[in-house]
C-alpha atoms as a PDB file:
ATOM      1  CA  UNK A   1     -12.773  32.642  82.883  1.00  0.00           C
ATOM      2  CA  UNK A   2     -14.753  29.781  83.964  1.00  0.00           C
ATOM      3  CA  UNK A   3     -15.653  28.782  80.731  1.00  0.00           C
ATOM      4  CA  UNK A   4     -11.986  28.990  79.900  1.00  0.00           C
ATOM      5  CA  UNK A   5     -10.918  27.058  82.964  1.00  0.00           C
ATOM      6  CA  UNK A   6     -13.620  24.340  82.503  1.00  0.00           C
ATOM      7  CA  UNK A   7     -12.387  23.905  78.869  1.00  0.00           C
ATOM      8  CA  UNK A   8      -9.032  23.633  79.614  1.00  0.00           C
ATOM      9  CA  UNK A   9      -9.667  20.779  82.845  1.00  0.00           C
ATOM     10  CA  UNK A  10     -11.689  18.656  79.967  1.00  0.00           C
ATOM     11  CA  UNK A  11      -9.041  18.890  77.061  1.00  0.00           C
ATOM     12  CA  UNK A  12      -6.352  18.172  79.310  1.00  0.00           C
ATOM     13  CA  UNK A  13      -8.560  15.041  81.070  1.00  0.00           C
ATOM     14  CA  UNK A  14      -8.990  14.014  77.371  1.00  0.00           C
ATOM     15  CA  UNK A  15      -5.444  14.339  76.693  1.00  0.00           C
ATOM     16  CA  UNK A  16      -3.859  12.424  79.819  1.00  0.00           C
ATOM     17  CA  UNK A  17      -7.255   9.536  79.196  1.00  0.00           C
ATOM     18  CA  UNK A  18      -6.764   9.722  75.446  1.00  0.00           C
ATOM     19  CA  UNK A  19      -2.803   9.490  74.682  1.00  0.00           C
ATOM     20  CA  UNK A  20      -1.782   6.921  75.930  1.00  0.00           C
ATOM     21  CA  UNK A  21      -4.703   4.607  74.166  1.00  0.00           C
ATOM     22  CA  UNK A  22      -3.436   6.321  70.900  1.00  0.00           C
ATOM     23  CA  UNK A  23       0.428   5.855  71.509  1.00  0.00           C
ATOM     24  CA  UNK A  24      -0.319   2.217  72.611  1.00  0.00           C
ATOM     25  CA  UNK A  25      -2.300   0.847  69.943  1.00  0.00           C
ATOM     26  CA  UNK A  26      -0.393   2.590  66.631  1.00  0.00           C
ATOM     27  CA  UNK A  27       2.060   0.418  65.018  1.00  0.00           C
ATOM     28  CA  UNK A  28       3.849   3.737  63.365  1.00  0.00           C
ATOM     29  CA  UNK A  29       5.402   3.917  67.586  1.00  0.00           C
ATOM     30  CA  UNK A  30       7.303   0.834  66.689  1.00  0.00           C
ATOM     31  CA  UNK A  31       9.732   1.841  63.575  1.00  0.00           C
ATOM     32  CA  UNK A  32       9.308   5.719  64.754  1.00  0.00           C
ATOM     33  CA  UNK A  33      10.290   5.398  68.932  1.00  0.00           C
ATOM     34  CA  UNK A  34      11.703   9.134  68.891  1.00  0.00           C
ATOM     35  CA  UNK A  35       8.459  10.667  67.875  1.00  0.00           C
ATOM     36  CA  UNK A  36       6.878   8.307  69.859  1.00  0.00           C
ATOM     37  CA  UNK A  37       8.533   9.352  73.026  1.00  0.00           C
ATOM     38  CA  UNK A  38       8.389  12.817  72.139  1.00  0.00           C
ATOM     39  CA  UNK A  39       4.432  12.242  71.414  1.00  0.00           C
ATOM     40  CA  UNK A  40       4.337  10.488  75.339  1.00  0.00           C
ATOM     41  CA  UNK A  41       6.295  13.958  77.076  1.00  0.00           C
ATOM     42  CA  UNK A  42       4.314  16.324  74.574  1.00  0.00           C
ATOM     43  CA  UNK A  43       0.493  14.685  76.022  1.00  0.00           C
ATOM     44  CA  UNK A  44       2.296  14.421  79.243  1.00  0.00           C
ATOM     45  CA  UNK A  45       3.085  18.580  79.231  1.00  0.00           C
ATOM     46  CA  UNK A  46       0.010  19.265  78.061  1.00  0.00           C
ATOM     47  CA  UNK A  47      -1.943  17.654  80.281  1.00  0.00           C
ATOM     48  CA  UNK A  48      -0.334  18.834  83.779  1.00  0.00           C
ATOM     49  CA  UNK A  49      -0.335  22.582  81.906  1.00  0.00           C
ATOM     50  CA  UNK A  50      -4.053  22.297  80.906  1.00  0.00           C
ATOM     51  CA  UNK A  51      -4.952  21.198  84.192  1.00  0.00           C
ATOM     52  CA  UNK A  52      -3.384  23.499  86.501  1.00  0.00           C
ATOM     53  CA  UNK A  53      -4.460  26.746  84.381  1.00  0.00           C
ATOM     54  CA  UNK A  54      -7.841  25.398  84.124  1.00  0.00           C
ATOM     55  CA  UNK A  55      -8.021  24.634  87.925  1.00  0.00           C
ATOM     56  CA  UNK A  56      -6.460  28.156  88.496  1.00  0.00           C
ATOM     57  CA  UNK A  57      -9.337  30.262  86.162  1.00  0.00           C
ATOM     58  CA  UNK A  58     -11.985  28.464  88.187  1.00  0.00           C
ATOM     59  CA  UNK A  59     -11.045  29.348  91.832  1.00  0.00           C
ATOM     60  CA  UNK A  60      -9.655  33.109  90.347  1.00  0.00           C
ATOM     61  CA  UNK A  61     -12.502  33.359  89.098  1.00  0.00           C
ATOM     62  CA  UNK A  62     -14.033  37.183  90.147  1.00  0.00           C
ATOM     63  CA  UNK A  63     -10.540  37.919  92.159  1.00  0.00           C
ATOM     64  CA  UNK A  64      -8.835  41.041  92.012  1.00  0.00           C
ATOM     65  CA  UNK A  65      -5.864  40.888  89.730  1.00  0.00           C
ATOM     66  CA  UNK A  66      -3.949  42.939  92.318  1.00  0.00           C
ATOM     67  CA  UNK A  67      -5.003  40.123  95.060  1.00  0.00           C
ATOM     68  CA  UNK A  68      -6.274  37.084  93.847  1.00  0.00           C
ATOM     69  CA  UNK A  69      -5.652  35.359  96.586  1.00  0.00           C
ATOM     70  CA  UNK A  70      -7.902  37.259  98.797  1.00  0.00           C
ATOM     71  CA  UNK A  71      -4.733  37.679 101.070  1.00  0.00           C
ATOM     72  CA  UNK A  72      -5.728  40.998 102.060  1.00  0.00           C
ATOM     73  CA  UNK A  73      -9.002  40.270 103.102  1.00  0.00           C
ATOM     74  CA  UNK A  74      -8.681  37.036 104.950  1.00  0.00           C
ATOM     75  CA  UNK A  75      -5.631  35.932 106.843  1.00  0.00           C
ATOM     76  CA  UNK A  76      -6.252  32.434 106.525  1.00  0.00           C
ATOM     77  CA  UNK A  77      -6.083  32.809 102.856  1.00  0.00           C
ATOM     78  CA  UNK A  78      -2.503  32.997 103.364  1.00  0.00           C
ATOM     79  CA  UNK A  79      -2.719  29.682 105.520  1.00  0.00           C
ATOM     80  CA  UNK A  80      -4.754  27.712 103.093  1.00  0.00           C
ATOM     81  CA  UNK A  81      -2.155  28.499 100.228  1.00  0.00           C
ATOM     82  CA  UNK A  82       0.651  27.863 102.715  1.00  0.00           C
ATOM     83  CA  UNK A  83      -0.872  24.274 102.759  1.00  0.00           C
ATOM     84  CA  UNK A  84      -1.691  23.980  99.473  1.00  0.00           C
ATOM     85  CA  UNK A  85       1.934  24.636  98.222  1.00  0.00           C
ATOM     86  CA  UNK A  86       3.133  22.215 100.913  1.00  0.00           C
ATOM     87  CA  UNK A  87       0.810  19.067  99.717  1.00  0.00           C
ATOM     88  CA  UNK A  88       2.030  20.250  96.378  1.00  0.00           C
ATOM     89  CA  UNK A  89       5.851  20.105  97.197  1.00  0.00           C
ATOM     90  CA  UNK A  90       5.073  16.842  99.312  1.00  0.00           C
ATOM     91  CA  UNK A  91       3.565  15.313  95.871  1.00  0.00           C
ATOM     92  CA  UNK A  92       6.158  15.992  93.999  1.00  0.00           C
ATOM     93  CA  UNK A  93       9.303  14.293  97.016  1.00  0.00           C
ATOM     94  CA  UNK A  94       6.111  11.420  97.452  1.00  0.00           C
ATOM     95  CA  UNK A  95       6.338  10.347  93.329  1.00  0.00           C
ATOM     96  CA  UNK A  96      10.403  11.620  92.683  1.00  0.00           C
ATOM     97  CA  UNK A  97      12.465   8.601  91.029  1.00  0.00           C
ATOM     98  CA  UNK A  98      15.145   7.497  93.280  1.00  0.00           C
ATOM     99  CA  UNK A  99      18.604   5.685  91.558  1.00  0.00           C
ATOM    100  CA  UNK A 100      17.841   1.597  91.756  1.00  0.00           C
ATOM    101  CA  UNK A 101      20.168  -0.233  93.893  1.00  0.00           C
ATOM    102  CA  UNK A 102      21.830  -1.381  90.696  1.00  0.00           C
ATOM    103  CA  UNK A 103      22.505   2.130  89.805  1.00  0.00           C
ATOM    104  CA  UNK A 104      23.632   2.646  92.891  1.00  0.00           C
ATOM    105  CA  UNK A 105      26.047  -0.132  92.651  1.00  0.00           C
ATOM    106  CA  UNK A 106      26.934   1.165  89.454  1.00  0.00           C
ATOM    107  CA  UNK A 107      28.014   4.456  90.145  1.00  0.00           C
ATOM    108  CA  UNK A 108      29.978   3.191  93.400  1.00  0.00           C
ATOM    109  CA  UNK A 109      32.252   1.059  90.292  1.00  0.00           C
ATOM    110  CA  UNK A 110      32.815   4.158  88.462  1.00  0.00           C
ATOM    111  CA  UNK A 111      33.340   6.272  91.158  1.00  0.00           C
ATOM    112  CA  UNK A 112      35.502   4.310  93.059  1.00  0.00           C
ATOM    113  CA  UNK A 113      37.066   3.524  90.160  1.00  0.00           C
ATOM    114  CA  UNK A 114      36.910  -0.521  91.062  1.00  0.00           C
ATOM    115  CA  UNK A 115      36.144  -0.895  87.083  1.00  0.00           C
ATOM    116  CA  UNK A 116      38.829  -0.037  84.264  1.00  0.00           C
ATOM    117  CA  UNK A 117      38.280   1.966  81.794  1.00  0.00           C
ATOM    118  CA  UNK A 118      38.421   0.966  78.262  1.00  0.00           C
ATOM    119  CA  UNK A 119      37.865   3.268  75.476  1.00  0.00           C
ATOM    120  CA  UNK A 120      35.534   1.391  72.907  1.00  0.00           C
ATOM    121  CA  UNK A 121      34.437   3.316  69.685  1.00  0.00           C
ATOM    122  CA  UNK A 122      35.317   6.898  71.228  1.00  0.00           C
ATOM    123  CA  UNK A 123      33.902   5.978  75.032  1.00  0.00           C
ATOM    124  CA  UNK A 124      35.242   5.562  78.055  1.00  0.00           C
ATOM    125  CA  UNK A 125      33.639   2.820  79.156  1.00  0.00           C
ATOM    126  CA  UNK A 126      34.281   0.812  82.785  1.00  0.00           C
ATOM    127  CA  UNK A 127      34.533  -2.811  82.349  1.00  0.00           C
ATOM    128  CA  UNK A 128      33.830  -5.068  85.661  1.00  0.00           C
ATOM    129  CA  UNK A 129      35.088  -8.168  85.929  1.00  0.00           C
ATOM    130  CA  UNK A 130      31.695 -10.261  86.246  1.00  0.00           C
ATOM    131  CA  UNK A 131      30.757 -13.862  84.258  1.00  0.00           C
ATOM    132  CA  UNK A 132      27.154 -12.746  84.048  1.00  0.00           C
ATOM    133  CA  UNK A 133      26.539 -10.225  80.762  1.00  0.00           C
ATOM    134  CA  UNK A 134      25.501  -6.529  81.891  1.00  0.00           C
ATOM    135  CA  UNK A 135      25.644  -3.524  80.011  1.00  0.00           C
ATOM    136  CA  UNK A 136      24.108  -0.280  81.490  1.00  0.00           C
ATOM    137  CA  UNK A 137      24.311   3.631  81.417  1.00  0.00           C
ATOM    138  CA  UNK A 138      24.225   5.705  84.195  1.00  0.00           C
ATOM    139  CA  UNK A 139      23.025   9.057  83.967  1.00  0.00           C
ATOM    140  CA  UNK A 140      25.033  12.120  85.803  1.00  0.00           C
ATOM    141  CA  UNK A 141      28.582  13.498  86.363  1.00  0.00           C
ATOM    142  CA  UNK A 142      29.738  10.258  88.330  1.00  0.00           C
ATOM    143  CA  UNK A 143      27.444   7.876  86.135  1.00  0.00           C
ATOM    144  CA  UNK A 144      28.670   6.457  82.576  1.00  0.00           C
ATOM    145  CA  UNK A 145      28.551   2.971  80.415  1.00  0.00           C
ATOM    146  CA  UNK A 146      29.953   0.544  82.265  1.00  0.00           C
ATOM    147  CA  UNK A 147      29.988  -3.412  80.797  1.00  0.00           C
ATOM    148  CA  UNK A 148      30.857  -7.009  82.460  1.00  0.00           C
ATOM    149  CA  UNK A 149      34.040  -8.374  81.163  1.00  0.00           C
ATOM    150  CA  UNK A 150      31.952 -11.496  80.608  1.00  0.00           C
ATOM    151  CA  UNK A 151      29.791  -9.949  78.119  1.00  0.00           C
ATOM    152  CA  UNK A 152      32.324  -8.504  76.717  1.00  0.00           C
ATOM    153  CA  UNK A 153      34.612 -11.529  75.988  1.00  0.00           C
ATOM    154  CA  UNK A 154      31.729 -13.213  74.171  1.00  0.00           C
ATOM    155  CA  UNK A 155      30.977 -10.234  71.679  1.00  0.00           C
ATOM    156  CA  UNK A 156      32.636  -9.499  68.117  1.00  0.00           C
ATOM    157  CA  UNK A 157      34.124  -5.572  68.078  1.00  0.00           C
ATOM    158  CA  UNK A 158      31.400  -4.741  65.921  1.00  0.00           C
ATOM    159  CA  UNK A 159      28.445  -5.972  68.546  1.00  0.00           C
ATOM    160  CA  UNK A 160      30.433  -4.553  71.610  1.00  0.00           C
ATOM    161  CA  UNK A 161      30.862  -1.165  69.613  1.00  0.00           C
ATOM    162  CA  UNK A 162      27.099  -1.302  68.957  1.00  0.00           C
ATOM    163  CA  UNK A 163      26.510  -2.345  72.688  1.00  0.00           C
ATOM    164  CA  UNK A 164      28.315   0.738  74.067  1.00  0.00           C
ATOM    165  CA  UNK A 165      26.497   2.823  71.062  1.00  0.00           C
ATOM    166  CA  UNK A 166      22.958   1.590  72.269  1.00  0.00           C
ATOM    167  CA  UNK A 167      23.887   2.543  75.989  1.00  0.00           C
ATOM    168  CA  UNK A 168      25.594   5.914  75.057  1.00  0.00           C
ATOM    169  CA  UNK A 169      22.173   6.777  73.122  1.00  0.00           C
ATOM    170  CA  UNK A 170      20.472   6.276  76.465  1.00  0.00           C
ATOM    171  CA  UNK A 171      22.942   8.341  77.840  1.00  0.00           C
ATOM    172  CA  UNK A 172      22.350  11.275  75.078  1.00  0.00           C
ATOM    173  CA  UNK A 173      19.252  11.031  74.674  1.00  0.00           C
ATOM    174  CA  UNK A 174      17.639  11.372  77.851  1.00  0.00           C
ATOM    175  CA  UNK A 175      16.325   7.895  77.962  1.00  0.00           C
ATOM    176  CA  UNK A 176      16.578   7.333  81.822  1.00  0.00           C
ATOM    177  CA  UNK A 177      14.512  10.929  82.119  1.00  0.00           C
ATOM    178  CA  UNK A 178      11.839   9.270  80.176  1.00  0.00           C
ATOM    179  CA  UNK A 179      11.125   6.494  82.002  1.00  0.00           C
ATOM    180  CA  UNK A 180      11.017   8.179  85.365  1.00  0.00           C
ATOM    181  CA  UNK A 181       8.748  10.796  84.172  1.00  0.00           C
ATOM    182  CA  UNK A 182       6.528   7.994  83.067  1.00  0.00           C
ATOM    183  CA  UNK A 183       6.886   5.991  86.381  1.00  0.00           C
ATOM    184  CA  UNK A 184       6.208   8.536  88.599  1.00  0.00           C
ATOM    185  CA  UNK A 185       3.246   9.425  86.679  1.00  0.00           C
ATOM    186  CA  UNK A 186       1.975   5.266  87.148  1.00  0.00           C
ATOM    187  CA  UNK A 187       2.767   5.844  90.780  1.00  0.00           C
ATOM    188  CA  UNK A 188       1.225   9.165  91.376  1.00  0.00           C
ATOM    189  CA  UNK A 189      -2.509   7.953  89.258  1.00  0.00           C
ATOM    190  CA  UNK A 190      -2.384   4.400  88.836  1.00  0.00           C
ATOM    191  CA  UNK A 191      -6.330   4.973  88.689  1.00  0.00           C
ATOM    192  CA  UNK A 192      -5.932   6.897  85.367  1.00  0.00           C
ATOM    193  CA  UNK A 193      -6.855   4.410  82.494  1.00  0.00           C
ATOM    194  CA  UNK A 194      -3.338   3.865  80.086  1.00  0.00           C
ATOM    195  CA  UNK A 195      -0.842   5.154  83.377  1.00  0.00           C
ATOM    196  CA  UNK A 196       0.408   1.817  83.324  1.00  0.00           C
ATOM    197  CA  UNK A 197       0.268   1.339  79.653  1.00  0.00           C
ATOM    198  CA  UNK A 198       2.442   4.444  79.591  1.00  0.00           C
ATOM    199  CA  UNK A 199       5.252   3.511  81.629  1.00  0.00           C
ATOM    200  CA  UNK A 200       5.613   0.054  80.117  1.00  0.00           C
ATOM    201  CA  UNK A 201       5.376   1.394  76.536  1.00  0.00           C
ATOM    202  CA  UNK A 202       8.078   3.615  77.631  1.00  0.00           C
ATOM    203  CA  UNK A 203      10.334   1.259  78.943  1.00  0.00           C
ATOM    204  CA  UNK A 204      10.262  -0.373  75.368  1.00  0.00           C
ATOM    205  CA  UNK A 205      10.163   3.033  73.380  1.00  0.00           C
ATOM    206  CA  UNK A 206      13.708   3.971  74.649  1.00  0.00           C
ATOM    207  CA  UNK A 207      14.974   0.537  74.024  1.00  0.00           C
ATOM    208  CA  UNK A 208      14.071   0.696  70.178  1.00  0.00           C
ATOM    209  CA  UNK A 209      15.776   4.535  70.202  1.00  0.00           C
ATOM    210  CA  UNK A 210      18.980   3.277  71.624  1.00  0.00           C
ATOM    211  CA  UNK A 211      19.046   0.625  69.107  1.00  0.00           C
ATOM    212  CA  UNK A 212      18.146   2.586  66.231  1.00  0.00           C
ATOM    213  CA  UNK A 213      20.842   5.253  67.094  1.00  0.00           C
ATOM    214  CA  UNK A 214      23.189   2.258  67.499  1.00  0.00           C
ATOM    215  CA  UNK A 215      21.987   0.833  64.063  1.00  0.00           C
ATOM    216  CA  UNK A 216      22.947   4.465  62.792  1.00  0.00           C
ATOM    217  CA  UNK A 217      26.835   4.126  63.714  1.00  0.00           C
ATOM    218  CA  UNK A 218      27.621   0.495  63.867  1.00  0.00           C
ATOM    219  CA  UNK A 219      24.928  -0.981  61.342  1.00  0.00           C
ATOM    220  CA  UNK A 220      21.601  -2.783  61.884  1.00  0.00           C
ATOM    221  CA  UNK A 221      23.196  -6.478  61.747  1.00  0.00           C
ATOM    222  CA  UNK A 222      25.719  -5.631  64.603  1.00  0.00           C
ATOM    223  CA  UNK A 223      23.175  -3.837  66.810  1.00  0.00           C
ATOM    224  CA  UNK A 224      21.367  -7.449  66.240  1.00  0.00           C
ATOM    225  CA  UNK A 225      23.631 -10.075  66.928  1.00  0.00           C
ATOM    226  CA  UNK A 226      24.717  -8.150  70.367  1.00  0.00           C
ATOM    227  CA  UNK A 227      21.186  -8.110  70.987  1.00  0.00           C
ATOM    228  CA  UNK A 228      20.505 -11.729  70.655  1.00  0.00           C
ATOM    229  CA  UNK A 229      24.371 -12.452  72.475  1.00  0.00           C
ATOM    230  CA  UNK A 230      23.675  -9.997  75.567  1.00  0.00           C
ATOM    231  CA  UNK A 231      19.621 -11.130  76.233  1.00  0.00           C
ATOM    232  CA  UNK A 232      18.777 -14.010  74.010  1.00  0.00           C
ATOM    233  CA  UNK A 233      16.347 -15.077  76.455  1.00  0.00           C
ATOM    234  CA  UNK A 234      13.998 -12.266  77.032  1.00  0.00           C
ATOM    235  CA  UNK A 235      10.859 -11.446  75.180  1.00  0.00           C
ATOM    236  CA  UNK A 236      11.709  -8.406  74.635  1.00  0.00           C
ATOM    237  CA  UNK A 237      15.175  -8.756  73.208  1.00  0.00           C
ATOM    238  CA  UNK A 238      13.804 -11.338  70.563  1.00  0.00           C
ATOM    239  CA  UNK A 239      11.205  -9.003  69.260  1.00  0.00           C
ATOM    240  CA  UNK A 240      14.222  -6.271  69.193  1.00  0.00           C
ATOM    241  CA  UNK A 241      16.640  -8.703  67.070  1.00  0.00           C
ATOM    242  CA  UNK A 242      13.398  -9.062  65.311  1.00  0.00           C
ATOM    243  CA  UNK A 243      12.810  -5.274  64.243  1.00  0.00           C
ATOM    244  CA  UNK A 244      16.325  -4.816  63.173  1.00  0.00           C
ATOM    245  CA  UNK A 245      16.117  -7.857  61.007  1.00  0.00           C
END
């Protein structure tokens, strides 16, 4: 078992060190941000698994099966596992994602139902009167898409059906799951090498996704153009115009 358990703690070290060096530097991430992002939550899983079994075969090790604990034999057994389970759960609240203030806000307009609802390419989508262009999906039973009427007065019905296809992707997919997962993880080790690396590559993986499943209904020009109308400004919108070109 200890054997076992100290294999285990090194492969899964090598995983959460290696990954994200891999999934960083490999151009195949850009045209292929699915796998990619299934790669990130596959390392991710194994990891945490690997870890925690390893750890466990190495302080079982020569327990009874019927009490490994030692529960029986020492009383404050009982108390050290006690404690241990609470610094686990109060890990776990410490690194949880909580909804932005802008998701917040968001929710509050579809709740409240301050935004109509328009129904663009099959959605419901809430559309708040705002100069400023915003387009966003909120996960859960009160969240949705929601877009600014001023975004949506500058954009063709092609590029605001691929807008509101990009954000329901996000929606589908899982997108906003993703990223936390991959925050919480920077948060909880910034010390491990590629945490950071992680998150941010993230943050642009589910980007490409939702365009790509956009591209899929609306076609790879549209998905563009709304791109370069919604965020010409940003770095990162350029180099998305840019891959869908």
């Amino acid at each position: 078992m200890v054997i076992a358990g100290v294999v285990l703690v090194v492969l899964a070290l090598a995983v959460v060190v290696g990954a994200p060096r891999v999934l960083t530097r490999s151009a195949w991430t850009i045209d292929r941000p699915r796998t990619a992002l299934v790669c990130w939550s596959a390392a991710v899983l194994l990891g945490v698994v690997g870890f925690v079994v390893g750890i466990a075969l190495l302080v079982l090790e020569d327990r009874s099966l019927t009490d490994p604990f030692g529960l029986g034999t020492s009383p404050t057994h009982g108390l050290n596992l006690g404690v241990a389970l609470l610094a686990v759960l109060a890990f776990v609240i410490a690194v949880r994602v909580r909804p932005g203030s802008d998701q917040q806000a968001v929710r509050q307009a579809l709740r409240s139902g301050v935004a109509p609802h328009r129904e663009i390419d099959g959605t419901l989508v809430a559309v708040v009167e705002a100069e400023h262009a915003l387009a966003c999906a909120v996960p859960g039973r009160s969240g949705g898409v929601l877009v600014s009427s001023g975004l949506a007065d500058r954009l063709r019905t092609d590029e605001l059906e691929a807008v509101v296809a990009h954000e329901r992707a996000h929606l589908q997919q899982h997108h906003t799951a993703a990223v936390a997962v991959a925050e919480s993880i920077e948060r909880a080790v910034p010390w491990i090498p590629g945490a950071r690396a992680m998150a941010r590559s993230t943050r642009v993986l589910v980007e490409f996704a939702a365009d790509d499943a956009a591209a899929r209904r609306v076609g790879r020009d549209a998905v563009r153009r709304a791109v370069l109308v919604a965020d010409a400004t940003s770095a990162l919108a350029v180099i998305r115009a840019s891959r869908l070109g």
